[in-house]
C-alpha atoms as a PDB file:
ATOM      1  CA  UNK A   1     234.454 178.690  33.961  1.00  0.00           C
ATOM      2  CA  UNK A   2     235.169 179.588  29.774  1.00  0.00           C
ATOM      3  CA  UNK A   3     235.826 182.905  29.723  1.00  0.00           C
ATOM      4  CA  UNK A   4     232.639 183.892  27.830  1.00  0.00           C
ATOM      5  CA  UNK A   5     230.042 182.831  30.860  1.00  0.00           C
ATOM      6  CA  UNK A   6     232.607 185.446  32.570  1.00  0.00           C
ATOM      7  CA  UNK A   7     231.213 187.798  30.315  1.00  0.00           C
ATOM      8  CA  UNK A   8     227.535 186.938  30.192  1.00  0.00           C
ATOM      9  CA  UNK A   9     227.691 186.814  34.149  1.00  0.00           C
ATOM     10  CA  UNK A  10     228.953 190.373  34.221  1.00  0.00           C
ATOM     11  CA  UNK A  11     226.366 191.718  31.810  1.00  0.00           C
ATOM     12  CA  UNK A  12     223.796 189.625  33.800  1.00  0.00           C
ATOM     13  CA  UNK A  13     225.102 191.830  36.923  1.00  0.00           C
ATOM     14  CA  UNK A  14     225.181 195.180  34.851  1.00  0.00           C
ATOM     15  CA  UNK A  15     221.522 195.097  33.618  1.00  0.00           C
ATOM     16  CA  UNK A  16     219.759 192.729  36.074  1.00  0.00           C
ATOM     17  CA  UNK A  17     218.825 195.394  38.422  1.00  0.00           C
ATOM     18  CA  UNK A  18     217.171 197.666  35.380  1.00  0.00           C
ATOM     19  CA  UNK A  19     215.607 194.743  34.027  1.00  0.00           C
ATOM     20  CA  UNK A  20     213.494 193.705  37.284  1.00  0.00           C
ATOM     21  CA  UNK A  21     212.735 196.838  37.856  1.00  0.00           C
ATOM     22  CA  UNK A  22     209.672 195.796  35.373  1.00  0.00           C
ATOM     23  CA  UNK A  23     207.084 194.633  36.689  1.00  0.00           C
ATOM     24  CA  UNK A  24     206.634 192.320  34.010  1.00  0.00           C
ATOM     25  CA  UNK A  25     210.247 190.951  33.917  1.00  0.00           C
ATOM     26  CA  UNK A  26     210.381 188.145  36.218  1.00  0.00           C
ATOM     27  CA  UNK A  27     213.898 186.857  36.427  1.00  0.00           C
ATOM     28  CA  UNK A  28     216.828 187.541  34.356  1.00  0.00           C
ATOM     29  CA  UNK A  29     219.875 185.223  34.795  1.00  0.00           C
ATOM     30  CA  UNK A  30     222.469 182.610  32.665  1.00  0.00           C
ATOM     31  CA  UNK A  31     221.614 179.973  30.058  1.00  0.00           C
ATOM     32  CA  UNK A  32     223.001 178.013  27.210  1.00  0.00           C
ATOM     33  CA  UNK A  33     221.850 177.922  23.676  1.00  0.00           C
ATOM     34  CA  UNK A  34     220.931 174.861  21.915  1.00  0.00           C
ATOM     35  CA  UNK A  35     224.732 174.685  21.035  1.00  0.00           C
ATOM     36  CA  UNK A  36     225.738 175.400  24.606  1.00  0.00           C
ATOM     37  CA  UNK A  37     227.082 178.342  24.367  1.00  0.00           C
ATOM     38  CA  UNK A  38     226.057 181.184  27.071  1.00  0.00           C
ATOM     39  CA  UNK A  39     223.072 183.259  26.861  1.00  0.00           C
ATOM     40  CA  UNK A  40     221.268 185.519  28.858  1.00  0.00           C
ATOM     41  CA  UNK A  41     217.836 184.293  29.773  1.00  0.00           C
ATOM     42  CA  UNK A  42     215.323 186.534  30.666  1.00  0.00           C
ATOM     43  CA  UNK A  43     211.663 185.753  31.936  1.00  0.00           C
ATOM     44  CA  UNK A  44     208.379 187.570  31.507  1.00  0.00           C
ATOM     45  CA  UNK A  45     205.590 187.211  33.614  1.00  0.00           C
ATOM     46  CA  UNK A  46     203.118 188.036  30.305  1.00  0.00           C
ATOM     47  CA  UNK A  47     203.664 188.336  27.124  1.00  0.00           C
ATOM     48  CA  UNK A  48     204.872 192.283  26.112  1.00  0.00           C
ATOM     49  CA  UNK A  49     205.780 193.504  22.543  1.00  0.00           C
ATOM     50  CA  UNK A  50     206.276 196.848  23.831  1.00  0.00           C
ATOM     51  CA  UNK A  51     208.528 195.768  26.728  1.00  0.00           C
ATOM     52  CA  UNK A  52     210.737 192.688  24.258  1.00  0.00           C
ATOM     53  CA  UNK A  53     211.734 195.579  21.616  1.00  0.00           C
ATOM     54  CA  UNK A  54     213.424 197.489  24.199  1.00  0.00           C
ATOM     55  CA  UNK A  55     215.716 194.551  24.990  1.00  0.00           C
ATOM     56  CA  UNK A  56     218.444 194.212  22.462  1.00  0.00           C
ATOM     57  CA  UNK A  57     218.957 190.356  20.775  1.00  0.00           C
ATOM     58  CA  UNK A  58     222.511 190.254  22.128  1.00  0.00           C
ATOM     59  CA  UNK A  59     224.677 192.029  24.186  1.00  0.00           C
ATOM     60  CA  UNK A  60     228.715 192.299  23.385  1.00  0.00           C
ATOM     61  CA  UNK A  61     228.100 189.046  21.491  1.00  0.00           C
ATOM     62  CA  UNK A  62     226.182 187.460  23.824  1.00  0.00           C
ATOM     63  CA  UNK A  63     222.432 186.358  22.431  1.00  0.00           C
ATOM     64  CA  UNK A  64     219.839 187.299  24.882  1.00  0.00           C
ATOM     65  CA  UNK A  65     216.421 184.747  24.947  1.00  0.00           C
ATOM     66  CA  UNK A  66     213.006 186.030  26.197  1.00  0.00           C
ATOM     67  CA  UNK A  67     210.801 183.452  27.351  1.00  0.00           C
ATOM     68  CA  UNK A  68     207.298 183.689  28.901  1.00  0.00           C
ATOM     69  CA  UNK A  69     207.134 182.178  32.022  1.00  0.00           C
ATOM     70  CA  UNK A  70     204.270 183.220  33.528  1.00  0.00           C
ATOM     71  CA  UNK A  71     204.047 184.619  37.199  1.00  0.00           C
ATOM     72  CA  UNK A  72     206.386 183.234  39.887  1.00  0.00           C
ATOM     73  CA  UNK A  73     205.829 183.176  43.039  1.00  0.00           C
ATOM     74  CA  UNK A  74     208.452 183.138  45.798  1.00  0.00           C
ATOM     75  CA  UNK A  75     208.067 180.793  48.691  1.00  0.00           C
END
C-alpha cells in the first residue's frame, strides 16, 4: 500500500471515533479523488452547514470529501 493511504488510514483511525460521535455523521472511512489519490470520505446522514465548517478540507495534506448520503441503516 503507497505510503500516503498509510497516512490517510491513520488519520481515518485518529478522528473516526470523534467524527461518529455525531449523530449526523454516518460513516467516515478511505477514498480516492478523481485523480486517485487518497482521501478521506466522510458521510452525512443530512445535509449540515454548521456541522461541514467544523471539518477541515484536508488533513496533513490529505483532502477530506463530505458527501450526503442520507441515513444508513445497518442490517
Amino acid at each position: 500500500m503507497d505510503e500516503s493511504f498509510k497516512k490517510a488510514g491513520r488519520i481515518v483511525e485518529k478522528y473516526r471515533e470523534k467524527w461518529l460521535s455525531d449523530k449526523n455523521i454516518v460513516s467516515v472511512g478511505l477514498g480516492r479523488t478523481k485523480k486517485g489519490s487518497p482521501a478521506i470520505i466522510i458521510l452525512l446522514a443530512r445535509e449540515d452547514d454548521t456541522l461541514v465548517k467544523t471539518i477541515p478540507p484536508e488533513i496533513d495534506g490529505i483532502p477530506v470529501s463530505i458527501n450526503i448520503s442520507g441515513e444508513i441503516d445497518t442490517l
